[in-house]
C-alpha atoms as a PDB file:
ATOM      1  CA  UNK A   1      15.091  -9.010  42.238  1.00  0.00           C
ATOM      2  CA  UNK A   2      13.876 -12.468  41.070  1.00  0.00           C
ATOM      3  CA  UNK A   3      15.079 -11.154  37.416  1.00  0.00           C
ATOM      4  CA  UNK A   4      18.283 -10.463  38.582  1.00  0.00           C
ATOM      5  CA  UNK A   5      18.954 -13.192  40.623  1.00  0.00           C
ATOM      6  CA  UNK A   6      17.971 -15.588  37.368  1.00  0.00           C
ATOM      7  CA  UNK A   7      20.306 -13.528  34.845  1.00  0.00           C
ATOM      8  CA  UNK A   8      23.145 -13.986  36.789  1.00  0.00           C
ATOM      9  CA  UNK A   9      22.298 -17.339  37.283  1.00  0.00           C
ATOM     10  CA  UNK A  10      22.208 -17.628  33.567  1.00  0.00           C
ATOM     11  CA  UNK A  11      25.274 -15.538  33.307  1.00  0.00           C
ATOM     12  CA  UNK A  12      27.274 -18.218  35.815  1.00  0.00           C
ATOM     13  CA  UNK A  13      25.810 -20.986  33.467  1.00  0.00           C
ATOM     14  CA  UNK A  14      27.432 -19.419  30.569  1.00  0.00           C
ATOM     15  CA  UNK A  15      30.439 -18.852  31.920  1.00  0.00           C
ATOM     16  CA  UNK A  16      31.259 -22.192  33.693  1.00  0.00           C
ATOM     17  CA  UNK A  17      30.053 -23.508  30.602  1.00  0.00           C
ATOM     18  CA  UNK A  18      32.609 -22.043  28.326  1.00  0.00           C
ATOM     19  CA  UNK A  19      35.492 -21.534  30.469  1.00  0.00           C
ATOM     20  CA  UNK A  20      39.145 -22.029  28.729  1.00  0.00           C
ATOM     21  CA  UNK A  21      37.880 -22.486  25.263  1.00  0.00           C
ATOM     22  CA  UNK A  22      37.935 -18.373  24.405  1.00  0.00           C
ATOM     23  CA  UNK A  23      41.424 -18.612  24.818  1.00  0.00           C
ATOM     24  CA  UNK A  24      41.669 -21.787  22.695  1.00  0.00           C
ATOM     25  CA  UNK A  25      39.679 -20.274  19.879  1.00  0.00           C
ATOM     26  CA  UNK A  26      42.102 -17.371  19.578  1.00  0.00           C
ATOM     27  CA  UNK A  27      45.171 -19.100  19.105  1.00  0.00           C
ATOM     28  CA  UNK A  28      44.062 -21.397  16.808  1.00  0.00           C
ATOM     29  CA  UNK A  29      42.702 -19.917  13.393  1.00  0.00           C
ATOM     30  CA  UNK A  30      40.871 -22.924  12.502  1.00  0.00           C
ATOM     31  CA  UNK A  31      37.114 -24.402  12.943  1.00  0.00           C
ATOM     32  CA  UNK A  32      37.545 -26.295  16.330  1.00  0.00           C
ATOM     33  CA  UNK A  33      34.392 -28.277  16.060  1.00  0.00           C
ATOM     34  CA  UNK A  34      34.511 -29.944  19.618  1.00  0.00           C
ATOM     35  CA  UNK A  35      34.679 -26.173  21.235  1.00  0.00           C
ATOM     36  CA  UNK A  36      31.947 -25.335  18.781  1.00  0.00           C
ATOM     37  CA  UNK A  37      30.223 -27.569  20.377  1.00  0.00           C
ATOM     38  CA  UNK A  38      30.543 -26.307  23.567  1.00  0.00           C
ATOM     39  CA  UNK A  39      29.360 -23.151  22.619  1.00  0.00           C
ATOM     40  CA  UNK A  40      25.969 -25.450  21.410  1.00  0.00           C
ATOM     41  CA  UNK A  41      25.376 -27.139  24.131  1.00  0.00           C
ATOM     42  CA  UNK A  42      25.376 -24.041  25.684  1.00  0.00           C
ATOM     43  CA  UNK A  43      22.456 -22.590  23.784  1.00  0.00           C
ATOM     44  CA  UNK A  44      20.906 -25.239  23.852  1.00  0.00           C
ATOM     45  CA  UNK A  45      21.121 -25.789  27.755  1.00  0.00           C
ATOM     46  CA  UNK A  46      20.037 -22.330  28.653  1.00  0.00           C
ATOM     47  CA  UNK A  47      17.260 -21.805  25.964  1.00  0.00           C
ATOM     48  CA  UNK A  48      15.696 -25.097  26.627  1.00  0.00           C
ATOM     49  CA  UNK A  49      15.354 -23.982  30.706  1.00  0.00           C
ATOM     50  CA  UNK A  50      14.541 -20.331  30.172  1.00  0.00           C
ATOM     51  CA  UNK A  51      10.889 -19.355  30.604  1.00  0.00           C
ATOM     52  CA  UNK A  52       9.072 -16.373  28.608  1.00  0.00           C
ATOM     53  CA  UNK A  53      10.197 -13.848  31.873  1.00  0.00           C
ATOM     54  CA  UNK A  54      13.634 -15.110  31.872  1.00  0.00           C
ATOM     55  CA  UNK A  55      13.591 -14.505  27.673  1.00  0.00           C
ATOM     56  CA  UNK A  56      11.975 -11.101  28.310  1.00  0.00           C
ATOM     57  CA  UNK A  57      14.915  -9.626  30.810  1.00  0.00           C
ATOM     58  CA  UNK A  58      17.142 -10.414  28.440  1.00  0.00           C
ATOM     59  CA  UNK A  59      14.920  -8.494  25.479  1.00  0.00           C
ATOM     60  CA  UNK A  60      14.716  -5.368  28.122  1.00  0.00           C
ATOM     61  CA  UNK A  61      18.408  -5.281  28.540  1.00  0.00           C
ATOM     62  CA  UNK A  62      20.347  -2.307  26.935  1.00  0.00           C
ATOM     63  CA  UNK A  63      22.510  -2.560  24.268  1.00  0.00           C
ATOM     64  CA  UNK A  64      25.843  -2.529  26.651  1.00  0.00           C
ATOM     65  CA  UNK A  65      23.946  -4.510  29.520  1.00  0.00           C
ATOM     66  CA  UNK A  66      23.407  -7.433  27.279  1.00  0.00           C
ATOM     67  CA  UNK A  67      26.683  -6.787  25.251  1.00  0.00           C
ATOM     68  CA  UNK A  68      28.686  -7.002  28.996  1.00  0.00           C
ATOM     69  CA  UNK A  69      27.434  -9.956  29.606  1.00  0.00           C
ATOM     70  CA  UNK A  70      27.744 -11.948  26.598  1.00  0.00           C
ATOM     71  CA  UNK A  71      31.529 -11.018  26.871  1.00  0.00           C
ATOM     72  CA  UNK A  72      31.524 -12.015  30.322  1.00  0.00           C
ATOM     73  CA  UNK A  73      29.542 -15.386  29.576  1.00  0.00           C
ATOM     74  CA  UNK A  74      32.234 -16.247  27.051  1.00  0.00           C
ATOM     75  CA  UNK A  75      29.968 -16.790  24.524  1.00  0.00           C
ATOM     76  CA  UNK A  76      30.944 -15.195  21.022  1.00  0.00           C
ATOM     77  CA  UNK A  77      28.246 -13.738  20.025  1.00  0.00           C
ATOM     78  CA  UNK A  78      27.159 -10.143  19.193  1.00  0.00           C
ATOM     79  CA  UNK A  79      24.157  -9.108  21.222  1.00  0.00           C
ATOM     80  CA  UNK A  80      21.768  -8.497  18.644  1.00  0.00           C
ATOM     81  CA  UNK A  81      22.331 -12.089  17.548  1.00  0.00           C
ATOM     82  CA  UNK A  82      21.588 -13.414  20.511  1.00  0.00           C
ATOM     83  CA  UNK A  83      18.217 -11.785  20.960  1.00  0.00           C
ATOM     84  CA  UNK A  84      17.481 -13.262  17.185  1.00  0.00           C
ATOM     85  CA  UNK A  85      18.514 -16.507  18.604  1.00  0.00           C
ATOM     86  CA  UNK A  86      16.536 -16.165  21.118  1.00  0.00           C
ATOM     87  CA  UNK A  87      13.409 -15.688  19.054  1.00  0.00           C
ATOM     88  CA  UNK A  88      14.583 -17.949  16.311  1.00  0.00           C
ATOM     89  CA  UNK A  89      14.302 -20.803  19.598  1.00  0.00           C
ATOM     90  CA  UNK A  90      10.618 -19.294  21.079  1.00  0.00           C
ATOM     91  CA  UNK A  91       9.279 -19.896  16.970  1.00  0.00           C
ATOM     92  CA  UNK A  92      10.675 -23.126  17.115  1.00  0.00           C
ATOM     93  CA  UNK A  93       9.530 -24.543  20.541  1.00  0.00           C
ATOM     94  CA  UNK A  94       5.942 -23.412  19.604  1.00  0.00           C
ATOM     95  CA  UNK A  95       6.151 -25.128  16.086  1.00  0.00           C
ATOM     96  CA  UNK A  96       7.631 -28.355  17.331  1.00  0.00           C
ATOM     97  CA  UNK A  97       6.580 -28.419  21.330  1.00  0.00           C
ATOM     98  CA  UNK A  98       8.846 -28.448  24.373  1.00  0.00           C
ATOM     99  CA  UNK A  99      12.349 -29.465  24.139  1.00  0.00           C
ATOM    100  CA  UNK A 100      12.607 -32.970  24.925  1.00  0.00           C
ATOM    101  CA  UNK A 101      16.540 -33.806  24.251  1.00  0.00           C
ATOM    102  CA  UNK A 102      19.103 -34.029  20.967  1.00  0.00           C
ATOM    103  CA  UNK A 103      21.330 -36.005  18.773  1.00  0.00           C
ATOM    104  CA  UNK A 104      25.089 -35.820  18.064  1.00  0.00           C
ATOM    105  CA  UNK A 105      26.626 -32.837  16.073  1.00  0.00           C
ATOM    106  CA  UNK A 106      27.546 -32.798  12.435  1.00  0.00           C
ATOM    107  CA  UNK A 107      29.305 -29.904  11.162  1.00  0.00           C
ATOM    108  CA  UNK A 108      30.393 -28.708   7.255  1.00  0.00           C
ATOM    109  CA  UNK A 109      32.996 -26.207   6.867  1.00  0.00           C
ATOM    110  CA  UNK A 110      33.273 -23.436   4.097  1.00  0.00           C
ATOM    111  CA  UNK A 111      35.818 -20.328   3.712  1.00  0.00           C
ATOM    112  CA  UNK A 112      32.242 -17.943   4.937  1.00  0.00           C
ATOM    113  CA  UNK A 113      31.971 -19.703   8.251  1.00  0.00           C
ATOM    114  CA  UNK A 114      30.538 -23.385   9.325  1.00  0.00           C
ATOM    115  CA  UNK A 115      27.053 -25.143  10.342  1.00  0.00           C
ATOM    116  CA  UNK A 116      26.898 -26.832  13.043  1.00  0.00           C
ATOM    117  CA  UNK A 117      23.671 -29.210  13.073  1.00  0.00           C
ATOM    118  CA  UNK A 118      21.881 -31.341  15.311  1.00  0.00           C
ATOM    119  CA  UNK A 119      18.533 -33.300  15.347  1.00  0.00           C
ATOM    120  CA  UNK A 120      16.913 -32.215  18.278  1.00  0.00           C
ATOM    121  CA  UNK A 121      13.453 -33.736  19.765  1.00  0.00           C
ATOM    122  CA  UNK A 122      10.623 -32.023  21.115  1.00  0.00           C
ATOM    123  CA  UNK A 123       7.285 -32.694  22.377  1.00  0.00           C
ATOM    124  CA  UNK A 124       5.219 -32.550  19.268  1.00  0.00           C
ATOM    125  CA  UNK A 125       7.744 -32.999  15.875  1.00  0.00           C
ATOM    126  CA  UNK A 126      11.260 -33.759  15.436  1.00  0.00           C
ATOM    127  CA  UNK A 127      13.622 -31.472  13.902  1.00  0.00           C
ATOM    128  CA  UNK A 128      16.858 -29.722  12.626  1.00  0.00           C
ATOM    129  CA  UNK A 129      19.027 -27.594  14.639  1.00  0.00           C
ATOM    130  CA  UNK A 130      21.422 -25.699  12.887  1.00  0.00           C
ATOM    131  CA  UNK A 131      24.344 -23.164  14.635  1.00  0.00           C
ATOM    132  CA  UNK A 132      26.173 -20.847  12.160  1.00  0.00           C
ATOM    133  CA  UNK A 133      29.167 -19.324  12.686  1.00  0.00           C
ATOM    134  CA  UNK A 134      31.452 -17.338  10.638  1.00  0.00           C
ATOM    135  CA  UNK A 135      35.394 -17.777   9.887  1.00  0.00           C
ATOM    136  CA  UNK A 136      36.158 -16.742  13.415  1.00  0.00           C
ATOM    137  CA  UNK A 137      34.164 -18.974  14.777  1.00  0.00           C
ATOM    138  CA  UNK A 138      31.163 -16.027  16.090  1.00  0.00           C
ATOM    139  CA  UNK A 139      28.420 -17.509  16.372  1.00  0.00           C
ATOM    140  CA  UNK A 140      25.746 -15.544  14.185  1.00  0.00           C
ATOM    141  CA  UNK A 141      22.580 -16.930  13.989  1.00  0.00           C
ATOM    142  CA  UNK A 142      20.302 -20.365  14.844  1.00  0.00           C
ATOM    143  CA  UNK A 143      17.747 -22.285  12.663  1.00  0.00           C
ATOM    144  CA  UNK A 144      15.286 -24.806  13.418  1.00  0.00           C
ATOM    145  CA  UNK A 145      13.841 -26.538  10.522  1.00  0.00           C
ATOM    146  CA  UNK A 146      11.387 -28.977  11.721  1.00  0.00           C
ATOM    147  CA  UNK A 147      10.410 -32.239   9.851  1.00  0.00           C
ATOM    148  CA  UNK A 148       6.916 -32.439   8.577  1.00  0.00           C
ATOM    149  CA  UNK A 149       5.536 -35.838   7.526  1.00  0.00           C
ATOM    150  CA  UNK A 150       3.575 -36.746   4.110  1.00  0.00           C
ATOM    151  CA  UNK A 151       0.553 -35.722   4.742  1.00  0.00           C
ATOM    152  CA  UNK A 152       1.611 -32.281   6.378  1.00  0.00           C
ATOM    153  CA  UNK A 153       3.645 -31.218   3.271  1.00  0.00           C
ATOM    154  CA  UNK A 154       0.568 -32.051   1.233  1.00  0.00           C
ATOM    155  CA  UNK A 155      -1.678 -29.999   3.539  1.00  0.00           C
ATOM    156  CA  UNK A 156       0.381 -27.455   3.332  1.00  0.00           C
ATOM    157  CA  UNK A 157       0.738 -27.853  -0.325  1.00  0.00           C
ATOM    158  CA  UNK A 158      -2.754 -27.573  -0.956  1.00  0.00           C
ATOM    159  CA  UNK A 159      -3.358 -24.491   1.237  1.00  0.00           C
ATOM    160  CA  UNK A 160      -0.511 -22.240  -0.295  1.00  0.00           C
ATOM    161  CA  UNK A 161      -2.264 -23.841  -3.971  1.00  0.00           C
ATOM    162  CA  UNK A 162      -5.599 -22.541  -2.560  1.00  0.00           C
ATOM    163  CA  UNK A 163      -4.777 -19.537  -1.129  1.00  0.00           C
ATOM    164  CA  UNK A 164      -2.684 -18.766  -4.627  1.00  0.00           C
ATOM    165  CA  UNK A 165      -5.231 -19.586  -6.897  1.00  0.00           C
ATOM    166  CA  UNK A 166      -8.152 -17.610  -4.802  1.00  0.00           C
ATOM    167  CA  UNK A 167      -5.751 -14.369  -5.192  1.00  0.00           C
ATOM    168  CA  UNK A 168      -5.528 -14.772  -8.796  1.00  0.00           C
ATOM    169  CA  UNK A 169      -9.695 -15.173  -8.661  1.00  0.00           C
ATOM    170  CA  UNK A 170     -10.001 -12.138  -7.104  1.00  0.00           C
ATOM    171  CA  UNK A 171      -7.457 -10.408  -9.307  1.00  0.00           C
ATOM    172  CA  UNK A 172      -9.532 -11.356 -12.417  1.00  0.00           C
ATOM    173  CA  UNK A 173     -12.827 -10.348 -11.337  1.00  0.00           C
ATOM    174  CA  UNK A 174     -11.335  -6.713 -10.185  1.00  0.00           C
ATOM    175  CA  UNK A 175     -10.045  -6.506 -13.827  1.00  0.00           C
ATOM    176  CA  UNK A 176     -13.188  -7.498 -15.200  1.00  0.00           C
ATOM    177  CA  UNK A 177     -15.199  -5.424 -13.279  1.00  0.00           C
ATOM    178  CA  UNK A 178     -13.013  -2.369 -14.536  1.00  0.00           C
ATOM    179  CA  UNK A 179     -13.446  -3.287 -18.008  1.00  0.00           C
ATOM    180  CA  UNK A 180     -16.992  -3.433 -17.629  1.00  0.00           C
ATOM    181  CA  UNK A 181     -17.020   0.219 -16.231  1.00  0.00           C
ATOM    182  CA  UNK A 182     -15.431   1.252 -19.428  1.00  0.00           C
ATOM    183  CA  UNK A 183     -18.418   1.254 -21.459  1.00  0.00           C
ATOM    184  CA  UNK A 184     -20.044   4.276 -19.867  1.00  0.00           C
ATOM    185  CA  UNK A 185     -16.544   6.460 -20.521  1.00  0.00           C
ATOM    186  CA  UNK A 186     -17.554   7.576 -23.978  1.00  0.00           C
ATOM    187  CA  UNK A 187     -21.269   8.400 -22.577  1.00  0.00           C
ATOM    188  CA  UNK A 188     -19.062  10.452 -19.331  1.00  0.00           C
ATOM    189  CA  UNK A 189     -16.871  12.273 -22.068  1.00  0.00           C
ATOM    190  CA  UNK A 190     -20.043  13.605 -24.065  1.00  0.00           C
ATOM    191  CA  UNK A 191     -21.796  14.405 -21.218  1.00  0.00           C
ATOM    192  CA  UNK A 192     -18.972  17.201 -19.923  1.00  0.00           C
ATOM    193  CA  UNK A 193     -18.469  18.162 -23.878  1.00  0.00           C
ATOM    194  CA  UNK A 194     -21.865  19.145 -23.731  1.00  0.00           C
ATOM    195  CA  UNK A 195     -21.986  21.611 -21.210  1.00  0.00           C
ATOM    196  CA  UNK A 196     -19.140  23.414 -22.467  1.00  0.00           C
ATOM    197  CA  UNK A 197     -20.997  23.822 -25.984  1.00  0.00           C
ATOM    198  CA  UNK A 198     -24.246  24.819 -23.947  1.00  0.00           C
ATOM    199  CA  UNK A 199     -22.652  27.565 -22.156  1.00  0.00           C
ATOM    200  CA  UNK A 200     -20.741  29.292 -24.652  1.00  0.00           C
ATOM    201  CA  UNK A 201     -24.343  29.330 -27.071  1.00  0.00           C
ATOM    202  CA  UNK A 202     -26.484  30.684 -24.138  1.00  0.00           C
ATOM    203  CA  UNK A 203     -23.860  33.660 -23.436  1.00  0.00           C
ATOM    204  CA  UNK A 204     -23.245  34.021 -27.729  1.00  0.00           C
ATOM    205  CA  UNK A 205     -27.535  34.481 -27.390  1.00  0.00           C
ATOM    206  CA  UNK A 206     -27.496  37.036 -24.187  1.00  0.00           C
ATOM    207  CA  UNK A 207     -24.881  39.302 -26.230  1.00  0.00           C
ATOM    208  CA  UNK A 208     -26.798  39.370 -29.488  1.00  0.00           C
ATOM    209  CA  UNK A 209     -29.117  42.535 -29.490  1.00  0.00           C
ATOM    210  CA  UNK A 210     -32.669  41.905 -31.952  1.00  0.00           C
ATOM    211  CA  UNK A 211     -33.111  44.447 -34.442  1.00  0.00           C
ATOM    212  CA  UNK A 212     -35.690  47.151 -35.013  1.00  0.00           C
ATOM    213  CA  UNK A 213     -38.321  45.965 -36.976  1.00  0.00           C
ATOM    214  CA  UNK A 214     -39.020  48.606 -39.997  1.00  0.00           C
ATOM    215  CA  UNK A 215     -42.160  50.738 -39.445  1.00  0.00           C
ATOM    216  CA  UNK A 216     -45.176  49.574 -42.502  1.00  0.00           C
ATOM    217  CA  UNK A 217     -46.843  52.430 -43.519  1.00  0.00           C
ATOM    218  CA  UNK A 218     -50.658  51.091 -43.707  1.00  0.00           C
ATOM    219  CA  UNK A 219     -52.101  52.004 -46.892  1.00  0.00           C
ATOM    220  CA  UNK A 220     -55.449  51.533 -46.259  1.00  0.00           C
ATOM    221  CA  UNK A 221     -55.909  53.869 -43.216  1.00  0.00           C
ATOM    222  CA  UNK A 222     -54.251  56.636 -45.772  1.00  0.00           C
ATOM    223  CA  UNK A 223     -57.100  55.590 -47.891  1.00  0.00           C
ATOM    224  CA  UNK A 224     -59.578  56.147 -45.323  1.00  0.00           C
ATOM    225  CA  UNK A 225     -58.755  59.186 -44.067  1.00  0.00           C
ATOM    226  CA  UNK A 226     -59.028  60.529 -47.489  1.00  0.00           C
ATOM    227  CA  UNK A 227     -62.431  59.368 -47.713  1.00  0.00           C
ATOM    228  CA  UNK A 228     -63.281  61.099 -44.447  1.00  0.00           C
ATOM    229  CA  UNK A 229     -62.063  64.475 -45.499  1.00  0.00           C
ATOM    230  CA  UNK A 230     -63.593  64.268 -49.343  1.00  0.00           C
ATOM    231  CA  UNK A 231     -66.856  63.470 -46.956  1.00  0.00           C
ATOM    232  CA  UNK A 232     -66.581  66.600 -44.976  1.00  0.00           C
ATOM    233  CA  UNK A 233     -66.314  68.666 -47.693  1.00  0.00           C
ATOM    234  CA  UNK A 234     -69.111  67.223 -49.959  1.00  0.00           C
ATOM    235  CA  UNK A 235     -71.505  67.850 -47.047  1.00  0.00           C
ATOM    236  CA  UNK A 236     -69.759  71.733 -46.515  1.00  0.00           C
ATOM    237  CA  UNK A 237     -70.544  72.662 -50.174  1.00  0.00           C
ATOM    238  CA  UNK A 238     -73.428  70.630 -50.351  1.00  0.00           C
ATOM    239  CA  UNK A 239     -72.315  68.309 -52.968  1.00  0.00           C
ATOM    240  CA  UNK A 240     -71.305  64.952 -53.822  1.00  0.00           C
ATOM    241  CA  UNK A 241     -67.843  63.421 -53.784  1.00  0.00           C
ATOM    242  CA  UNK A 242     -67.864  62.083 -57.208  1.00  0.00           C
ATOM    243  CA  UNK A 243     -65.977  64.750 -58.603  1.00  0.00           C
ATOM    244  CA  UNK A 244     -63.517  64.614 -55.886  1.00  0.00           C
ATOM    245  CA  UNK A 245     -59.590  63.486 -56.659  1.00  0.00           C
ATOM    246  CA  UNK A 246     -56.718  62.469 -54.726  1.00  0.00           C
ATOM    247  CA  UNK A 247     -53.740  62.955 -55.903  1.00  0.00           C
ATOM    248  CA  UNK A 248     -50.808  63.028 -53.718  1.00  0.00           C
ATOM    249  CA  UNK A 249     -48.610  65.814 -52.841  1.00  0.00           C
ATOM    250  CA  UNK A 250     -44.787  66.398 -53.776  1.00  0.00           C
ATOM    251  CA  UNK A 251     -42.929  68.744 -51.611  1.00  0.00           C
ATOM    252  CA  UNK A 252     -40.518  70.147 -54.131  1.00  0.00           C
ATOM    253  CA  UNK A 253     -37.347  71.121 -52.989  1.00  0.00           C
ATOM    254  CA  UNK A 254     -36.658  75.033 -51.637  1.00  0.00           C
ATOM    255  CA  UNK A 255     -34.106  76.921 -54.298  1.00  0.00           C
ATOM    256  CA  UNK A 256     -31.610  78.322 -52.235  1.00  0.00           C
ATOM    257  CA  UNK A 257     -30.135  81.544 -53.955  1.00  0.00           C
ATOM    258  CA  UNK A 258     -26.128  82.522 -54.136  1.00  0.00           C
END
């Protein structure tokens, strides 16, 4: 109920704010930088006393919710604009501090739209507040540039230097340490050429069949035997075996007749 009762207290805000310049805005096809303005002020009157809850209704809002109420408000903005206004602010407040108060309005004109800008001053840094709008005067989008001294832009500079230059560190060594790993490719390449050539000789060696070696007749037990039988019959007949020949035996061939 609290939610409620602060959106349409917003909502009021808005309106009041910006009554009898939609009107205005439509019958004159020009950049009417005082009702511009207005629609600033605006902005900047209800961002600068919303809270986070008040910021989070409108987030939660539907589509046509927040869309009604815009149109109602007055306010010429689309509704997803207005929710990146809204964050566009919350990034700024937390850069620069709490809104303190701002400066008078400059604004440059182009065929695309115009920029409104203000400085605006806040509890920590000072800065730019700029309100574009487009050639019907719709307010698009916010931007809050805040101003950095010296010494901040040098910090700064150095950091983004730092952070740069370690990246490109740790880039080269990851390079160098794959170059280094390419020394053991040629020794990875052998290696699985190997195996293949291993293989293919142990199954070339299983299929292979070892031939029958030839049979050596052994002339000396021939000889031997010879001398055993000349022996046995030299002691048969009672005499010696000096008379005794070998000679070896043909088989001749058996004549076969017609």
């Amino acid at each position: 109920m609290k939610k409620r009762m602060s959106l349409l207290g917003l909502t009021l805000v808005l309106a009041l704010g910006l009554a009898g310049c939609g009107s205005k805005a439509e019958e004159e096809n020009i950049y009417d930088q005082e009702m511009m303005e207005q629609y600033a002020d605006a902005i900047i009157m209800n961002f600068s006393n919303m809270d986070d809850e008040a910021m989070d209704t409108f987030r939660d809002m539907s589509d046509l919710e927040l869309n009604l109420m815009l149109m109602q408000s007055g306010l010429p903005v689309e509704g997803d604009d207005f929710l990146a206004m809204l964050d566009a602010w919350s990034a700024g407040m937390k850069e620069c501090g709490s809104f303190v108060d701002y400066g008078e309005y400059e604004m440059e004109a182009a065929n695309e739209g115009a920029v409104l800008t203000t400085e605006i001053t806040c509890a920590d840094k000072t800065a730019d507040l700029e309100f574009d709008f487009d050639e019907k005067m719709n307010m698009t989008s916010i931007t809050i540039n805040a101003h950095y001294s010296l010494g901040e832009i040098l910090t700064k500079a150095g950091l983004n230097t730092l952070l740069g230059m370690g990246t490109v560190f740790v880039v080269l060594i990851f390079i160098a340490f794959i170059i280094s790993l390419f020394k053991y490719i040629p020794a990875i390449e052998a290696k699985f050429k190997k195996k293949p050539a291993q293989s293919e000789a142990k199954k070339a060696e299983e299929k292979a069949v070892p031939a029958a070696a030839p049979v050596v007749e052994d002339a000396v037990d021939d000889a031997e035997l010879v001398a055993v039988i000349a022996a046995a019959i030299a002691a048969a007949e009672g005499t010696t075996t000096d008379g005794f020949v070998v000679r070896s035996i043909k088989r001749r061939k058996t004549n076969k007749w017609r």
